[in-house]
C-alpha atoms as a PDB file:
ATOM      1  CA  UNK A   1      -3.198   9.114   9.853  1.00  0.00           C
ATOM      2  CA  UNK A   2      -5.433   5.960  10.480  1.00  0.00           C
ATOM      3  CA  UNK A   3      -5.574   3.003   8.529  1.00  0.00           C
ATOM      4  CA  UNK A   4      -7.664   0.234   8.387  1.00  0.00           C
ATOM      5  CA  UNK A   5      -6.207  -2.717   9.902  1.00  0.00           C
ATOM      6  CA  UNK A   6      -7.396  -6.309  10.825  1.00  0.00           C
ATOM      7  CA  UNK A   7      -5.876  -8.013  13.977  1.00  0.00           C
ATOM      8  CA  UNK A   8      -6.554 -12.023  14.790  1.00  0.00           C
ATOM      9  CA  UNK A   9      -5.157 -13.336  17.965  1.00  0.00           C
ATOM     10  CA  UNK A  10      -4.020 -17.231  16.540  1.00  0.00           C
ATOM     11  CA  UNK A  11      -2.168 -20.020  18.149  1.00  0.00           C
ATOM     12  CA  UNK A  12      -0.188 -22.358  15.961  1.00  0.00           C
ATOM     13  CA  UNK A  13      -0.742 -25.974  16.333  1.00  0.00           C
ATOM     14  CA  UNK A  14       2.610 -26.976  16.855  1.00  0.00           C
ATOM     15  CA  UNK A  15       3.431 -24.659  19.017  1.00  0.00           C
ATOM     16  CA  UNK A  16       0.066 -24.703  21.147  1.00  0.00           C
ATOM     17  CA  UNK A  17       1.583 -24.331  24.421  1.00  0.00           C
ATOM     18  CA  UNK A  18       3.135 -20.876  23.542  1.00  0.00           C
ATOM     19  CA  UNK A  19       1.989 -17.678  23.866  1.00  0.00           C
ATOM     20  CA  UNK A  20      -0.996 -16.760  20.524  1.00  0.00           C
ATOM     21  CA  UNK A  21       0.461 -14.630  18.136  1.00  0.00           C
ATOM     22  CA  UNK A  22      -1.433 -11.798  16.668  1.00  0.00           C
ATOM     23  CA  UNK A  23      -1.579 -11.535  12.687  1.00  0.00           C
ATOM     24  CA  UNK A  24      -2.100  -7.977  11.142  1.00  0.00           C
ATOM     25  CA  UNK A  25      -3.541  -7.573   7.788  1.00  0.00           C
ATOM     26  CA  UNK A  26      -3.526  -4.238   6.554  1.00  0.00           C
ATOM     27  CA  UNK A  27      -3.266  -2.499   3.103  1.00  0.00           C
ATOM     28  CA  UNK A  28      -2.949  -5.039  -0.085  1.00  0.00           C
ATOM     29  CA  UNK A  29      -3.559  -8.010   2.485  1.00  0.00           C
ATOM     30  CA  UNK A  30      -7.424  -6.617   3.305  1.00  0.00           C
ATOM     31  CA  UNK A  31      -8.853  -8.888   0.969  1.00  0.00           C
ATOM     32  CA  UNK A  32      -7.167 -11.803   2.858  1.00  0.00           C
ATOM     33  CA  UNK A  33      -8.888 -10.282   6.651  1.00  0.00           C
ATOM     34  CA  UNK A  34     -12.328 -10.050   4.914  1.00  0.00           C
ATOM     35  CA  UNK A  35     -11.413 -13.889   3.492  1.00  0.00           C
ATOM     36  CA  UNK A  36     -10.937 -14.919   6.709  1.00  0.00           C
ATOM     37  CA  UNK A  37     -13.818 -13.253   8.318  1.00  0.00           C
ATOM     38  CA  UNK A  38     -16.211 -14.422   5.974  1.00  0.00           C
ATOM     39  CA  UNK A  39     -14.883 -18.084   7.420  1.00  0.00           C
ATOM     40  CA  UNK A  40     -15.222 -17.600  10.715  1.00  0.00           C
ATOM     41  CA  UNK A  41     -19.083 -16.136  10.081  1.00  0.00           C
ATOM     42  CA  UNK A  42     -19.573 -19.211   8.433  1.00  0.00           C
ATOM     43  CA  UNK A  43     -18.798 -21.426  11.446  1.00  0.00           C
ATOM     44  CA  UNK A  44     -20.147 -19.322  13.956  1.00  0.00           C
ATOM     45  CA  UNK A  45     -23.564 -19.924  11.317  1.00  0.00           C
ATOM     46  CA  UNK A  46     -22.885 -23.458  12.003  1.00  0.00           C
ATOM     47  CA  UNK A  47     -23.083 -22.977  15.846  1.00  0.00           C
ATOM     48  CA  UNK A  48     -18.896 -23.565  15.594  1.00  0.00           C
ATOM     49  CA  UNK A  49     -15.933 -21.487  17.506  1.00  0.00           C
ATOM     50  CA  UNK A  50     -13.732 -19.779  14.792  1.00  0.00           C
ATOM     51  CA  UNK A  51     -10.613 -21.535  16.906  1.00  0.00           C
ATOM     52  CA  UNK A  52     -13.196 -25.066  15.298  1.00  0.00           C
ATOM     53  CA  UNK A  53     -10.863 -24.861  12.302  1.00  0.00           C
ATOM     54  CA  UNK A  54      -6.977 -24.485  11.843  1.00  0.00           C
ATOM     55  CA  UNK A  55      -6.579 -22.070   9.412  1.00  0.00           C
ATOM     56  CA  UNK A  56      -3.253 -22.106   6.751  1.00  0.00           C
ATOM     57  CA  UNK A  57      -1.835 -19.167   5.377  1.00  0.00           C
ATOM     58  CA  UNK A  58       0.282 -18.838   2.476  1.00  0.00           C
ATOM     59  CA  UNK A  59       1.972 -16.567  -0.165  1.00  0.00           C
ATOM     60  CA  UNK A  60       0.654 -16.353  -3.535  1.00  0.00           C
ATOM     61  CA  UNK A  61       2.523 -14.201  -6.235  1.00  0.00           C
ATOM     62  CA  UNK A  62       0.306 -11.420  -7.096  1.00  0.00           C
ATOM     63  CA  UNK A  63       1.100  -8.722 -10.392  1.00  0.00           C
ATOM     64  CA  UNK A  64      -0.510  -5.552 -10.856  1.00  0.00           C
ATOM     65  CA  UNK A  65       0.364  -1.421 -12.154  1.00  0.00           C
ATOM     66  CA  UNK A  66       3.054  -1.257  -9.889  1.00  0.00           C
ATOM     67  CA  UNK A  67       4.651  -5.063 -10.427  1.00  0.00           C
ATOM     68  CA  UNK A  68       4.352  -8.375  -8.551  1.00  0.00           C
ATOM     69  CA  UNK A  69       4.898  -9.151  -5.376  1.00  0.00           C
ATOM     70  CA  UNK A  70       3.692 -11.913  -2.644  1.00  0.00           C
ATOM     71  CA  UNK A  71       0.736 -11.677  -1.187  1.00  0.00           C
ATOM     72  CA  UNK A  72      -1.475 -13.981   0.989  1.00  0.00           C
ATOM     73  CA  UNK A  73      -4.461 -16.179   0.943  1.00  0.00           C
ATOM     74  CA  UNK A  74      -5.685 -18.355   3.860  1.00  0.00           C
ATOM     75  CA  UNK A  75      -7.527 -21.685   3.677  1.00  0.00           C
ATOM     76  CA  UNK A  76      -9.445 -24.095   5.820  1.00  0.00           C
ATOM     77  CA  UNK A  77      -6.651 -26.957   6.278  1.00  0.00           C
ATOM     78  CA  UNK A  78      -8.223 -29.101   9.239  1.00  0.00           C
ATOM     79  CA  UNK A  79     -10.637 -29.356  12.186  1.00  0.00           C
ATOM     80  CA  UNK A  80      -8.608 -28.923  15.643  1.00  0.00           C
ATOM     81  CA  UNK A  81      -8.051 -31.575  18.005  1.00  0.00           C
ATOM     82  CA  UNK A  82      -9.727 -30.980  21.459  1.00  0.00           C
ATOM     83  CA  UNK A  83      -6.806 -30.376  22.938  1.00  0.00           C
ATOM     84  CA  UNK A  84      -6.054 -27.263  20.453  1.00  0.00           C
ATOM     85  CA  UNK A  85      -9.918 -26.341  21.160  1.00  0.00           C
ATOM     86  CA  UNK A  86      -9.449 -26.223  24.774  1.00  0.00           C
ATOM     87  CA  UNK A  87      -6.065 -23.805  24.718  1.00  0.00           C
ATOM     88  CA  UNK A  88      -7.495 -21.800  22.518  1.00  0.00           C
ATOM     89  CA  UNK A  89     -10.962 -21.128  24.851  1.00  0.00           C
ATOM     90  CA  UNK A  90      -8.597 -20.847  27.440  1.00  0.00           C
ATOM     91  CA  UNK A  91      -6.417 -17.888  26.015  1.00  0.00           C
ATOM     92  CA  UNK A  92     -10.455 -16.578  24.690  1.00  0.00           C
ATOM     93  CA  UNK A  93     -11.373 -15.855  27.875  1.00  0.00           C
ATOM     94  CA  UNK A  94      -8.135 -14.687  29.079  1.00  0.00           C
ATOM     95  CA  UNK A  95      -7.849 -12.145  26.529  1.00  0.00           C
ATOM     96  CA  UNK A  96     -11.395 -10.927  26.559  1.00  0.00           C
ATOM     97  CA  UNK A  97     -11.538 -10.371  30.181  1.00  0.00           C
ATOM     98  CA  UNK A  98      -8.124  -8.205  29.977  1.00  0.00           C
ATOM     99  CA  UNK A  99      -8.037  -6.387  27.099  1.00  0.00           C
ATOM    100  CA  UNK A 100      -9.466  -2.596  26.851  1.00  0.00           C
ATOM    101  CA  UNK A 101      -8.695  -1.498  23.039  1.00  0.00           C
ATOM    102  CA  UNK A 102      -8.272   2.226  22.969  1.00  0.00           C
ATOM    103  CA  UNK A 103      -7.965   4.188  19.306  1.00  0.00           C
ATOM    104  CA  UNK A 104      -5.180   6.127  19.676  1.00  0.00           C
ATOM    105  CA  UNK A 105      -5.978   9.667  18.127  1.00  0.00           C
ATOM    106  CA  UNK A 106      -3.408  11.345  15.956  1.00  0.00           C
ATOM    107  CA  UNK A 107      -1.277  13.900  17.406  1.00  0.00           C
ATOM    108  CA  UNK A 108       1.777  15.543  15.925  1.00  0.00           C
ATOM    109  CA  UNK A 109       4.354  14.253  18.404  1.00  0.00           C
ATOM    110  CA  UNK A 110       3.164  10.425  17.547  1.00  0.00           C
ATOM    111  CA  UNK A 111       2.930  11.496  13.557  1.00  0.00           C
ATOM    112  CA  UNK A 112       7.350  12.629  13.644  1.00  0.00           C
ATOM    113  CA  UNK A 113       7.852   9.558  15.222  1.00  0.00           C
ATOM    114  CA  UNK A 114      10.496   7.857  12.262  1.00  0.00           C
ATOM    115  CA  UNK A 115       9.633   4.512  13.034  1.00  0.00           C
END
């Protein structure tokens, strides 16, 4: 069974020097991906790299049919330093020149997996 699912390679300022992270949103956090992708269309409209801006997530209590929980929202906190801009080009090109992203297709043997 697919589902839709947003993935952002990110780098956290004060841990620049590590490896980036990647941050799923899937499911209830959607609206958050689409948030966030509406930002970085906005500074790519404003001739800017999406890594122009260090982004803060955080947990906001939601409520709904089935209860409350914690969700997230993201926010524009700061610009990044140079420094932060040039790790983050650097791990850019890395990634884009060796990543191939495959969709896996469903199959019955992945599907009984329990995990």
């Amino acid at each position: 069974k697919r589902h839709l699912q947003y993935n952002f390679f990110c780098l956290l300022p004060e841990k620049i020097q590590e490896l980036p992270y990647v941050i799923s949103f899937s499911s209830s956090k959607i609206k958050t991906a689409k948030k966030l992708n509406t930002m970085i269309a906005k500074l790519a409209r404003l001739q800017k790299p999406s890594a122009g801006v260090v982004f803060q997530l955080f947990s906001v209590k939601e409520t709904g049919d089935k209860g409350s929980w914690y969700g997230m929202d993201i926010k524009q906190y700061r610009d990044t330093t140079l420094e932060e801009l040039k790790i983050a080009h650097d791990w850019y090109v890395q990634i884009k020149t060796n990543t191939d992203v495959k969709v896996a297709e469903s199959s019955s043997e992945v599907d009984d997996i329990p995990f």
